[in-house]
Protein backbone atom coordinates (compact mmCIF):
# COMPACT_ATOMS: atom_id res chain seq x y z
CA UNK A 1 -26.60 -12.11 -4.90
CA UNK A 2 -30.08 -10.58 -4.75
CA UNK A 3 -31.99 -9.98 -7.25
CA UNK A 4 -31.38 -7.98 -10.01
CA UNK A 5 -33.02 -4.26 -10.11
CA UNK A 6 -35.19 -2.97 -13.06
CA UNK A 7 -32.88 -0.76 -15.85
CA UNK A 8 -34.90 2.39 -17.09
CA UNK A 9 -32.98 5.16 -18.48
CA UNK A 10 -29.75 5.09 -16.93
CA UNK A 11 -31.32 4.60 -13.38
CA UNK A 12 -32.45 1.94 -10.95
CA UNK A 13 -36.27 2.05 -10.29
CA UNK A 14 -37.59 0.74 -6.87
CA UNK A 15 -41.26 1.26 -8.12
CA UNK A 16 -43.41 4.07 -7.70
CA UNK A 17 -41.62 5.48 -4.71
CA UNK A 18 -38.41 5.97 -6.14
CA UNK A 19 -36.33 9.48 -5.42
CA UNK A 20 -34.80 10.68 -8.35
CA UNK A 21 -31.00 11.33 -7.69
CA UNK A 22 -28.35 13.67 -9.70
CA UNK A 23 -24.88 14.81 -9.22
CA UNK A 24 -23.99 18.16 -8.24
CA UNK A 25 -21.32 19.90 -10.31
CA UNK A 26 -18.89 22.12 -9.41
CA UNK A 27 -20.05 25.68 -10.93
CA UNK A 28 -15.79 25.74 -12.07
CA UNK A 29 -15.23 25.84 -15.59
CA UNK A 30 -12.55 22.71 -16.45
CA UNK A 31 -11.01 20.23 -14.29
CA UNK A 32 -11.53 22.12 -10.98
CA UNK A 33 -11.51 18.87 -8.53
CA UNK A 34 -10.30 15.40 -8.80
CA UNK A 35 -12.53 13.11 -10.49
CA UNK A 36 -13.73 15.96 -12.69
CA UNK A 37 -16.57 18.68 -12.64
CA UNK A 38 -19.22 15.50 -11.02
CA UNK A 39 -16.63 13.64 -9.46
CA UNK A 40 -17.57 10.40 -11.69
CA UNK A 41 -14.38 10.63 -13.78
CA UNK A 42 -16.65 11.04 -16.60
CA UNK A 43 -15.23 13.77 -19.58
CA UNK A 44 -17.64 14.85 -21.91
CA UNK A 45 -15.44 16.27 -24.34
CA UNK A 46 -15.85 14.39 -28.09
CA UNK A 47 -14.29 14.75 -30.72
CA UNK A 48 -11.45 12.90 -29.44
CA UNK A 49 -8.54 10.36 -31.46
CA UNK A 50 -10.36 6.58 -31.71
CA UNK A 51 -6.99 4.62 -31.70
CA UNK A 52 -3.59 5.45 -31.37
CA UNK A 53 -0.73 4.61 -33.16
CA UNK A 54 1.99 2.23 -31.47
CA UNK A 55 3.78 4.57 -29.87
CA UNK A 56 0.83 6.20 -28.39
CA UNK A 57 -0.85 9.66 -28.32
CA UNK A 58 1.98 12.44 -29.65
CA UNK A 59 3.63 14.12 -26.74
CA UNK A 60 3.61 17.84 -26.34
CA UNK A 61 5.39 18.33 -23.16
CA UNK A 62 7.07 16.63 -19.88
CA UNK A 63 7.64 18.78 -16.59
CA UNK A 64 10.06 16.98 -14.37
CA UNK A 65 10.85 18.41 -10.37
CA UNK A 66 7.28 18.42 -9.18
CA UNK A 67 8.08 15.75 -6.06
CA UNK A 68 7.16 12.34 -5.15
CA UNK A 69 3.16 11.67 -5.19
CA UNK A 70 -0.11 10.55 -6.71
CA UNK A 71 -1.62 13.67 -6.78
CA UNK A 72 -3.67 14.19 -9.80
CA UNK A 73 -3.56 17.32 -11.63
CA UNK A 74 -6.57 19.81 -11.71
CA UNK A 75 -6.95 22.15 -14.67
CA UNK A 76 -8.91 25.62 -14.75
CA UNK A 77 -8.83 29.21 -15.89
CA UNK A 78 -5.82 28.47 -17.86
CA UNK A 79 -3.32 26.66 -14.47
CA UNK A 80 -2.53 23.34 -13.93
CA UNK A 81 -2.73 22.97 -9.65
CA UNK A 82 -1.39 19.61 -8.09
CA UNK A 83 0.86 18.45 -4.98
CA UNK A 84 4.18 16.61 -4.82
CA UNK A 85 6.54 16.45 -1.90
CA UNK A 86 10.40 17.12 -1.52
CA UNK A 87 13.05 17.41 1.08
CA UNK A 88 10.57 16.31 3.73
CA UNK A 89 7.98 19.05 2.88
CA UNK A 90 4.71 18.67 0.69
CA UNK A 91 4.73 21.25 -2.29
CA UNK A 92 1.88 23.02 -4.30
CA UNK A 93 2.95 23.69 -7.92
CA UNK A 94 0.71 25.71 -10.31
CA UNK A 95 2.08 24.97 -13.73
CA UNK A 96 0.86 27.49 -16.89
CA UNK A 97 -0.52 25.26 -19.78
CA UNK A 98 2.88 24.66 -21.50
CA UNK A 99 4.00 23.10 -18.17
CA UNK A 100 6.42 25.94 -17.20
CA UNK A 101 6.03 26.06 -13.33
CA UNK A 102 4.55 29.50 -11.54
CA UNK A 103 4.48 29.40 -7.77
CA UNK A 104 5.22 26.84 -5.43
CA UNK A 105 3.70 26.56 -1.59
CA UNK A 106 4.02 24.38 1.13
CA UNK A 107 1.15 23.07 2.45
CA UNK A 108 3.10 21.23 5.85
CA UNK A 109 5.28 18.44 6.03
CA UNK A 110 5.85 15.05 3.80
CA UNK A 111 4.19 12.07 4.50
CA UNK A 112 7.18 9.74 5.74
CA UNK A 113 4.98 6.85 6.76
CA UNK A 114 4.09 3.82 3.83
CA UNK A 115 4.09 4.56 0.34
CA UNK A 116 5.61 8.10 0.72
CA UNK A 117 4.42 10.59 -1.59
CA UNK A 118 1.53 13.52 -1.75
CA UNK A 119 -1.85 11.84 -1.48
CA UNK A 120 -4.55 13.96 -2.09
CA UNK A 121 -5.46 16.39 -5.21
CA UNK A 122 -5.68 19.49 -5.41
CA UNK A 123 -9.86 21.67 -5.44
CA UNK A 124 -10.51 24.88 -6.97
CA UNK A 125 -13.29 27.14 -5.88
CA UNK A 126 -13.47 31.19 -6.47
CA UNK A 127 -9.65 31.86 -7.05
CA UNK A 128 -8.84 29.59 -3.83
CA UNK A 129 -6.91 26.31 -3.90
CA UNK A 130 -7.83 23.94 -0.71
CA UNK A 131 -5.45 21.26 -0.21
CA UNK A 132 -5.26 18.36 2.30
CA UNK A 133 -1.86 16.96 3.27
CA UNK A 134 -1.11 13.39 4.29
CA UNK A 135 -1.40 14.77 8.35
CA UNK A 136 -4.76 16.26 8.34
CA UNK A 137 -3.14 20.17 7.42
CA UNK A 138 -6.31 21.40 5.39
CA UNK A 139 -4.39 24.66 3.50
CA UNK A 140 -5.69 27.35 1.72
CA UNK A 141 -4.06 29.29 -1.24
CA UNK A 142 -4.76 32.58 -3.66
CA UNK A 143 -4.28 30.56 -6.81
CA UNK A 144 -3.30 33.37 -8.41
CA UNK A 145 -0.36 34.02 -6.38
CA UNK A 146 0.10 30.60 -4.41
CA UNK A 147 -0.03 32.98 -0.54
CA UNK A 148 -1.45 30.40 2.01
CA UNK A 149 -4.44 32.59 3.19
CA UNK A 150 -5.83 30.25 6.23
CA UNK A 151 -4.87 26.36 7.75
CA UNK A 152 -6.05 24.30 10.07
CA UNK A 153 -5.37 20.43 10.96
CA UNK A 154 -8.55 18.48 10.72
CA UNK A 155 -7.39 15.81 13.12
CA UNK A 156 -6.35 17.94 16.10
CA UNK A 157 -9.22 19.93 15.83
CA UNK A 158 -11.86 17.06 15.55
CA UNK A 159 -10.27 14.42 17.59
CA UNK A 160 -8.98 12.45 14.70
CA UNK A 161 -6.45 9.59 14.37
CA UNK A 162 -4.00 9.48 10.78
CA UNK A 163 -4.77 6.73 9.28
CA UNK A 164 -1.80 4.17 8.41
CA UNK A 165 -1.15 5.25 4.93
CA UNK A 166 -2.10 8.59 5.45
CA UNK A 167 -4.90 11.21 4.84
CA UNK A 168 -5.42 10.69 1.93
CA UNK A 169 -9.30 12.81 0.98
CA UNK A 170 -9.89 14.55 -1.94
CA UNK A 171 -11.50 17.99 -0.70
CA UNK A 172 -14.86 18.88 -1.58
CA UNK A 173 -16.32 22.65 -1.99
CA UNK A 174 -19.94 22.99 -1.51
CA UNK A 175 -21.15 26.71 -1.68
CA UNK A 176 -19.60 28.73 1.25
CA UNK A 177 -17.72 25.95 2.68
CA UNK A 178 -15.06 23.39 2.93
CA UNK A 179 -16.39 19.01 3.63
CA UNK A 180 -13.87 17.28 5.60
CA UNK A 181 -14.03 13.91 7.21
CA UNK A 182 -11.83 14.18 10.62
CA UNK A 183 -13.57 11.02 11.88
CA UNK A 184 -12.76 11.75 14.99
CA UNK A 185 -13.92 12.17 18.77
CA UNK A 186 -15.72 15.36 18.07
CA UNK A 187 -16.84 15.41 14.55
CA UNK A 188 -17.02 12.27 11.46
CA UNK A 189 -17.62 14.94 8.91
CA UNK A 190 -17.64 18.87 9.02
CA UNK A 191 -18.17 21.97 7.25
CA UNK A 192 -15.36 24.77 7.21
CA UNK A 193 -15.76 28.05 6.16
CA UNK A 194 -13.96 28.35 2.94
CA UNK A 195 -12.72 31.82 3.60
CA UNK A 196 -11.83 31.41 6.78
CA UNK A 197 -11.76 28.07 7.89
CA UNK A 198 -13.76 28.56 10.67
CA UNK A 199 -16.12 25.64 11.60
CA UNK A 200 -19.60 25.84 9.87
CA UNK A 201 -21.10 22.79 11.18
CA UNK A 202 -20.06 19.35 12.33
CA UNK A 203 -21.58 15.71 12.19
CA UNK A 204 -21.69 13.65 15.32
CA UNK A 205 -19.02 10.78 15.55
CA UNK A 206 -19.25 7.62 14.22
CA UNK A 207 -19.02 5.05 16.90
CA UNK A 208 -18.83 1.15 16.47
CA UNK A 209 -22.06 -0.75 16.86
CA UNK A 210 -23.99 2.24 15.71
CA UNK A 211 -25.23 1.24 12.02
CA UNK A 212 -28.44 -0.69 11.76
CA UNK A 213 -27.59 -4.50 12.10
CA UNK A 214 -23.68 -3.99 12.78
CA UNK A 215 -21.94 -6.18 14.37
CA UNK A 216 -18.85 -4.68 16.36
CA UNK A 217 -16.49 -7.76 16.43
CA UNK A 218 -16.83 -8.08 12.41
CA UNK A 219 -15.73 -4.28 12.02
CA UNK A 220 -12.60 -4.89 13.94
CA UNK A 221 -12.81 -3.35 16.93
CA UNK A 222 -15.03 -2.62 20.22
CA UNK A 223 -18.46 -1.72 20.78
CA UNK A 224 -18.65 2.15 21.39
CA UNK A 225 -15.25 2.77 19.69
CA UNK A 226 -14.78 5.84 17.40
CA UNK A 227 -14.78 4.85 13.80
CA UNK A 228 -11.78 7.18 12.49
CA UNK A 229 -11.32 8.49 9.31
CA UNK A 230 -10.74 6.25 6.22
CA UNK A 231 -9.05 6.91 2.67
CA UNK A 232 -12.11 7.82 0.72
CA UNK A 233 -13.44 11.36 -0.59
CA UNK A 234 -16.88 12.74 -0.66
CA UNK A 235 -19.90 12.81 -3.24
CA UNK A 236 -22.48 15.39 -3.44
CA UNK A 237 -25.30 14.28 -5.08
CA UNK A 238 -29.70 15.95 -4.90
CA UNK A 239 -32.30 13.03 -3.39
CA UNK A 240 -35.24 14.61 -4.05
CA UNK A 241 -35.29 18.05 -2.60
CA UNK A 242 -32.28 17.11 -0.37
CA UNK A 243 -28.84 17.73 -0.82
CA UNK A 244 -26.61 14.91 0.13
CA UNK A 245 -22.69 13.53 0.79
CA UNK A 246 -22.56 9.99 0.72
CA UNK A 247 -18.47 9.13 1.61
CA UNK A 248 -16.25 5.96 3.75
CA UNK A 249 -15.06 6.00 7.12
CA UNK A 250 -12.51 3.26 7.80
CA UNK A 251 -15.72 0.68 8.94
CA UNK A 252 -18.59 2.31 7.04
CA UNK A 253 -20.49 3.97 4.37
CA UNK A 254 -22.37 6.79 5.16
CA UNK A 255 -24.70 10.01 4.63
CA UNK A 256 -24.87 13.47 5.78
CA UNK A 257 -27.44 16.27 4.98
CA UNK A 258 -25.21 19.12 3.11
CA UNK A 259 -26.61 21.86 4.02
CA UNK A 260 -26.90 20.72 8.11
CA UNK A 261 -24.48 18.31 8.58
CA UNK A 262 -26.62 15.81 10.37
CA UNK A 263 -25.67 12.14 10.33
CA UNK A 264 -28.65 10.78 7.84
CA UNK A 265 -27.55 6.67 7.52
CA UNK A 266 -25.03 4.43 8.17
CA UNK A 267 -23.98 1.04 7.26
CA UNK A 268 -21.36 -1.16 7.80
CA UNK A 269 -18.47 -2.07 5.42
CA UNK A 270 -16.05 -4.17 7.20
CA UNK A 271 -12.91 -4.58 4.99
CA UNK A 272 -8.89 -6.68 6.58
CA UNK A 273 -7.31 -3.41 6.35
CA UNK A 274 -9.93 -0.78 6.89
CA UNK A 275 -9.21 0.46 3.96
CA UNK A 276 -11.97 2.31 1.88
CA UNK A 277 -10.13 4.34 -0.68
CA UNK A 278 -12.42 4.48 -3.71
CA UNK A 279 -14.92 7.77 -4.28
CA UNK A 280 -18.82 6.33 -4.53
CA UNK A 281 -20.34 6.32 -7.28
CA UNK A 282 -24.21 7.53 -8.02
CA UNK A 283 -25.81 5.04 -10.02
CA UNK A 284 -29.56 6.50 -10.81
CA UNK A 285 -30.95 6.05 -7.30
CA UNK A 286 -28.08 3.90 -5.80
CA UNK A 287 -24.60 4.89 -4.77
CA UNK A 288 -21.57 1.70 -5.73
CA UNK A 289 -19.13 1.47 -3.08
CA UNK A 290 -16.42 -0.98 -3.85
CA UNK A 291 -12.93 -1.83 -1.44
CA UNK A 292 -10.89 -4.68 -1.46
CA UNK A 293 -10.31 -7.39 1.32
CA UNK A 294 -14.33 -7.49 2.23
CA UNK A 295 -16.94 -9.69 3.80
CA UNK A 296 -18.88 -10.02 0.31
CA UNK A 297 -17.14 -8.23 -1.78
CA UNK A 298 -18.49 -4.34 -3.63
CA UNK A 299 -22.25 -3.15 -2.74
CA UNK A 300 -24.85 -1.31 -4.61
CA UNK A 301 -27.19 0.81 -1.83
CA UNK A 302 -30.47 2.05 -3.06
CA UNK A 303 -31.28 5.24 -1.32
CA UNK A 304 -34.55 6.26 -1.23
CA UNK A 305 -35.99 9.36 0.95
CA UNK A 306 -40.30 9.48 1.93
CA UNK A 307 -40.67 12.90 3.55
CA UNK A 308 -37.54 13.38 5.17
CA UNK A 309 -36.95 10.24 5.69
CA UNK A 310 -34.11 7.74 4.62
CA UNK A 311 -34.06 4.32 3.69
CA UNK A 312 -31.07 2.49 2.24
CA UNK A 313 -31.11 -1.33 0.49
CA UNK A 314 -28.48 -3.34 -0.17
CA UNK A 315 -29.46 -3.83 -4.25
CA UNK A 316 -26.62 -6.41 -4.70
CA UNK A 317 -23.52 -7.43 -4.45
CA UNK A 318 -20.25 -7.86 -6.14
CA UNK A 319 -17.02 -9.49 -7.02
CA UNK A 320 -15.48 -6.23 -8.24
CA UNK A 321 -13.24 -5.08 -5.64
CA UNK A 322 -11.39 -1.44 -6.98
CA UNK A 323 -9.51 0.24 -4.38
CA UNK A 324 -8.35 3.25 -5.55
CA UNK A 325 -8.26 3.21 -9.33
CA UNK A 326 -11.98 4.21 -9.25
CA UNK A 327 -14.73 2.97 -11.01
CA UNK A 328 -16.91 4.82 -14.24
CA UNK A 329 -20.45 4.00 -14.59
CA UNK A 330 -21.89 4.51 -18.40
CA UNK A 331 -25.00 3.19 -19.92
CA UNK A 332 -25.67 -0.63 -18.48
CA UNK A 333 -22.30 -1.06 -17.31
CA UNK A 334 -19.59 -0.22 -14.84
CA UNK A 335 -15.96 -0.44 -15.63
CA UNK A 336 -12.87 -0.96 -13.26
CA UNK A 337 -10.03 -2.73 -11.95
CA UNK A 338 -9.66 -5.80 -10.27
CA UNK A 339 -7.67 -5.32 -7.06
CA UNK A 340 -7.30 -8.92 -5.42
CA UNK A 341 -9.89 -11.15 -6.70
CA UNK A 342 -8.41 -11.26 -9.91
CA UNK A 343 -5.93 -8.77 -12.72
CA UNK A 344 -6.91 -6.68 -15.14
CA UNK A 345 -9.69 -4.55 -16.47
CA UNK A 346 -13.34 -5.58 -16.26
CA UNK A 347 -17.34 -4.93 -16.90
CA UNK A 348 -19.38 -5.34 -14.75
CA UNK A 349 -23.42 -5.55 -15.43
CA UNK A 350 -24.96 -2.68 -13.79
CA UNK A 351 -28.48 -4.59 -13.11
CA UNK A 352 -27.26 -7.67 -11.58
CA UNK A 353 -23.61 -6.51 -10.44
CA UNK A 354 -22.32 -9.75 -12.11
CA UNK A 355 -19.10 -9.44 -14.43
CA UNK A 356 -19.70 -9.89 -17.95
CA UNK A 357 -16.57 -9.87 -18.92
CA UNK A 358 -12.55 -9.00 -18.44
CA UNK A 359 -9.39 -7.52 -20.06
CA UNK A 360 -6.42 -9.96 -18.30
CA UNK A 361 -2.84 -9.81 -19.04
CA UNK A 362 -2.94 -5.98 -17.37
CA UNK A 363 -2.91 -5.03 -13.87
CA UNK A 364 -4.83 -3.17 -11.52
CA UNK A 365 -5.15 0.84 -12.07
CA UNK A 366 -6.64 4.29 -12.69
CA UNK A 367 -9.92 4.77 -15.24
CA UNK A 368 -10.89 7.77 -17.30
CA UNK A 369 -13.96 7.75 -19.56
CA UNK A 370 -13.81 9.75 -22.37
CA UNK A 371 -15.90 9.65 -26.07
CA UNK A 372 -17.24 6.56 -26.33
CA UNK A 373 -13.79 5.01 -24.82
CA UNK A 374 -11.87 4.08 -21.72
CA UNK A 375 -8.33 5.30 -20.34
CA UNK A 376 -6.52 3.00 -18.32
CA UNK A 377 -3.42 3.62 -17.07
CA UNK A 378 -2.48 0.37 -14.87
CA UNK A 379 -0.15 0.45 -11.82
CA UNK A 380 2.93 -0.99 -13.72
CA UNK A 381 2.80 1.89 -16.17
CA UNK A 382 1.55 0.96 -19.12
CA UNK A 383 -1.52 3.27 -20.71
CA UNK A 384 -4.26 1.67 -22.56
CA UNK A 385 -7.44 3.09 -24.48
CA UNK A 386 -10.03 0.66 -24.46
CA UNK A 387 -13.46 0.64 -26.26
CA UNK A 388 -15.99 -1.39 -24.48
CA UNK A 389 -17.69 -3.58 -26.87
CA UNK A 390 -21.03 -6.14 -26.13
CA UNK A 391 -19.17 -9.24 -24.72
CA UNK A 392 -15.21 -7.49 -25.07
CA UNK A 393 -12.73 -4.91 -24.21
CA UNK A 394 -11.36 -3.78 -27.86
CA UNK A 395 -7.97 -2.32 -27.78
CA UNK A 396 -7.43 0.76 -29.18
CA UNK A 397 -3.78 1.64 -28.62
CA UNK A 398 -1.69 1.50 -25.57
CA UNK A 399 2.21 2.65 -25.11
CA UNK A 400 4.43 2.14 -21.65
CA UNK A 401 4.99 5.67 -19.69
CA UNK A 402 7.39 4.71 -18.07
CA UNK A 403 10.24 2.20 -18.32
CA UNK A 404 10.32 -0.87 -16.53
CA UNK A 405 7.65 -2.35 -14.35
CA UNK A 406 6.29 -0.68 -11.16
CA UNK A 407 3.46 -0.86 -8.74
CA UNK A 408 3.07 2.68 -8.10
CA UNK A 409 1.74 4.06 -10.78
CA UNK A 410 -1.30 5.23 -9.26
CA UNK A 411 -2.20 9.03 -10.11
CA UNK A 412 -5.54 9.21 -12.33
CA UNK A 413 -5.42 10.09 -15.62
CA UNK A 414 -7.23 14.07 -16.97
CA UNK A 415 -8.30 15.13 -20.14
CA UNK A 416 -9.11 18.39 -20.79
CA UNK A 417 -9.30 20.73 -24.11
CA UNK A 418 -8.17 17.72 -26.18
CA UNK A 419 -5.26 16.79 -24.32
CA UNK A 420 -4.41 13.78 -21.85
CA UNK A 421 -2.79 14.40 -18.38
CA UNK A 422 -0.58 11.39 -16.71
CA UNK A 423 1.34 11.52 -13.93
CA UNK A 424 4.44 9.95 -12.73
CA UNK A 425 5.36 10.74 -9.61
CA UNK A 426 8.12 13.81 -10.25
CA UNK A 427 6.68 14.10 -14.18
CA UNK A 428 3.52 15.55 -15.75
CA UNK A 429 3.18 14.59 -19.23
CA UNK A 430 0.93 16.28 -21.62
CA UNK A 431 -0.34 14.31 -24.55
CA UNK A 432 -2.74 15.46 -27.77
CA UNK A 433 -5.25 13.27 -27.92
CA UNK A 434 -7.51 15.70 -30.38
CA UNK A 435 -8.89 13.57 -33.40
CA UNK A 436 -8.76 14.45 -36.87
């Protein structure tokens, strides 16, 4: 590893020439997008229960018939929004708070390849719900009424390639438009009107051999070959007096100017399966960027920007390996999931990006942070609140959602006005998780 970066306020300092770096909000009011507001699965509602009793939080409701998928739910102006798929067709539900279903829409066909099921959540922006579906169809919807009001598929109009397991990218609204990442012959990333869907602006294509330092043959494939579209979803974040997405093709992280679209950095991030699933995270001046089945395992780049100008460093890196659980980053610390390099939960030491310590016994998952405390809901189904102590996860409660053991259990968990959100494929369930 290299060596460990200076801690100062909740950011990483590269001396005197440091940019100072902050998310970008949705201007929503809730849950509008997955992730949350930031897009750092951060809730900073308090206020909150501190344990639970054995049987968990109490339930207040359970909708069943919503499909097959991992689709988390997205919360705002008083509807719950997500996607689940059914007699070979991909569904939009809007739920009212009680869980009592509205409208439905289709939003194309089912995904029928691996893992079958709706991928992606749903984003809200200005009465509008934008939806991706496991093919590249990019729909538009009055959320009011659930009327499609535009499509278009991403892939056949940028030269893109579906990835094995699917599109799979959580949509981003920025302002007037619509970020997707085609990856294709014509366009890595691009900008579409978000009334219309008309193109905005595009970014040029990624191409193998074109990062700083990369070497071709390690990312899998030949020199000059398109680097498609991965499993990942955007993050828009200021640098300075810039506005920036940092995101994951299949082969690389990279960064695009918001506001022109033009290709800012690149760097390689070679992985067995090209698969970079898990959203980056901002750290101060550094974005985390973790996948499993790498070179070296997660990296911490240190983005820095001198009058228009880019710079990225590799800070460190590490063993944590989260694929699509993501990862929360609070105080010192960042907290996820083991993927392959080991089971369970873990903390990981935000300065030197060594683990300080883990929660074994559970399996890899989904992370929420929440009032001083974690909410893990691992693959095989069982939910856990964890409070992160100095050298120790304490647990707070934990009950099994669902019977039996499973490997599926992937959708991430929302909180929002006091209550908590899991999914289960078919089943919402709404928990009160408001303390006394």
């Amino acid at each position: 590893m290299l060596a460990p970066v200076l801690l100062l306020s909740g950011s990483l300092h590269a001396g005197e020439n440091s940019t100072a770096a902050g998310l970008i909000a949705s201007p929503e009011p809730g849950w509008p997008q997955f992730r949350g507001p930031r897009r750092d699965g951060i809730c900073d509602e308090t206020g909150l229960l501190k344990s639970w009793p054995a049987s968990g939080p109490k339930l207040l409701w359970q909708t069943n018939g919503l499909g097959n998928g991992y689709s988390a739910p997205i919360i705002t102006g008083g509807r719950i929004y997500l996607a689940g798929e059914t007699n070979k067709e991909l569904r939009i539900s809007c739920l009212a708070l009680g869980g009592r279903k509205v409208w439905e829409s289709p939003n194309g066909r089912a995904w029928d390849g691996p893992y079958p099921g709706a991928r992606a959540s749903c984003t809200y922006n200005e009465g509008r719900i934008y939806h991706l579906n496991g093919h590249g169809r990019l729909g538009c919807f009055d959320a009011a009424t659930g009327k499609e009001l535009w499509a278009a598929n991403v892939l056949d109009r940028f030269g893109g390639k579906t990835p094995t397991w699917g599109t799979g990218e959580n949509l981003l609204v920025d302002r007037k438009v619509v970020i997707v990442t085609p990856g294709g012959t014509r366009a890595l990333m691009a900008a579409l009107d978000k009334k219309t869907g008309a193109t905005v602006w595009s970014t040029e294509p990624l191409r193998l051999g074109a990062a700083p330092d990369a070497a071709h043959e390690r990312l899998g494939g030949a020199e000059g070959e398109i680097d498609h579209c991965g499993y990942g979803s955007p993050l828009l974040f200021s640098l300075g007096q810039r506005r920036m997405i940092v995101s994951c093709s299949q082969r690389h992280v990279f960064g695009v100017d918001a506001d022109t679209g033009q290709l800012l950095w690149t760097r390689p991030f070679p992985t067995r399966y090209l698969v970079i699933a898990a959203t980056p995270v901002l750290v101060g001046d550094a974005v985390l960027v973790t996948a499993p089945d790498t070179d070296d395992g997660g990296k911490l780049f240190r983005i820095r920007g001198q009058e228009g100008n880019i710079s990225v460093q590799t800070v460190w890196t590490t063993s944590l390996d989260t694929c699509h659980g993501g990862v929360v980053s609070i105080g010192d610390a960042l907290y996820g999931s083991w993927y392959r390099q080991g089971k369970g939960w873990l903390c990981v030491d935000l300065a030197s990006g060594a683990v300080r310590y883990q929660l074994k016994g559970t399996e890899m998952g989904s992370i929420l942070w929440a009032d001083e405390r974690l909410y893990c809901l691992s693959q095989d189904g069982e939910m856990a609140l964890l409070e992160p102590a100095a050298d120790r996860f304490e647990v707070a409660g934990k009950f099994r959602l669902v019977a039996g053991r499973r490997n599926d259990v992937w959708t991430h968990p929302v909180i929002l006005d006091h209550k908590l959100y899991l999914r289960d494929h078919d089943r919402l369930f709404c928990f009160e998780v408001a303390g006394d």
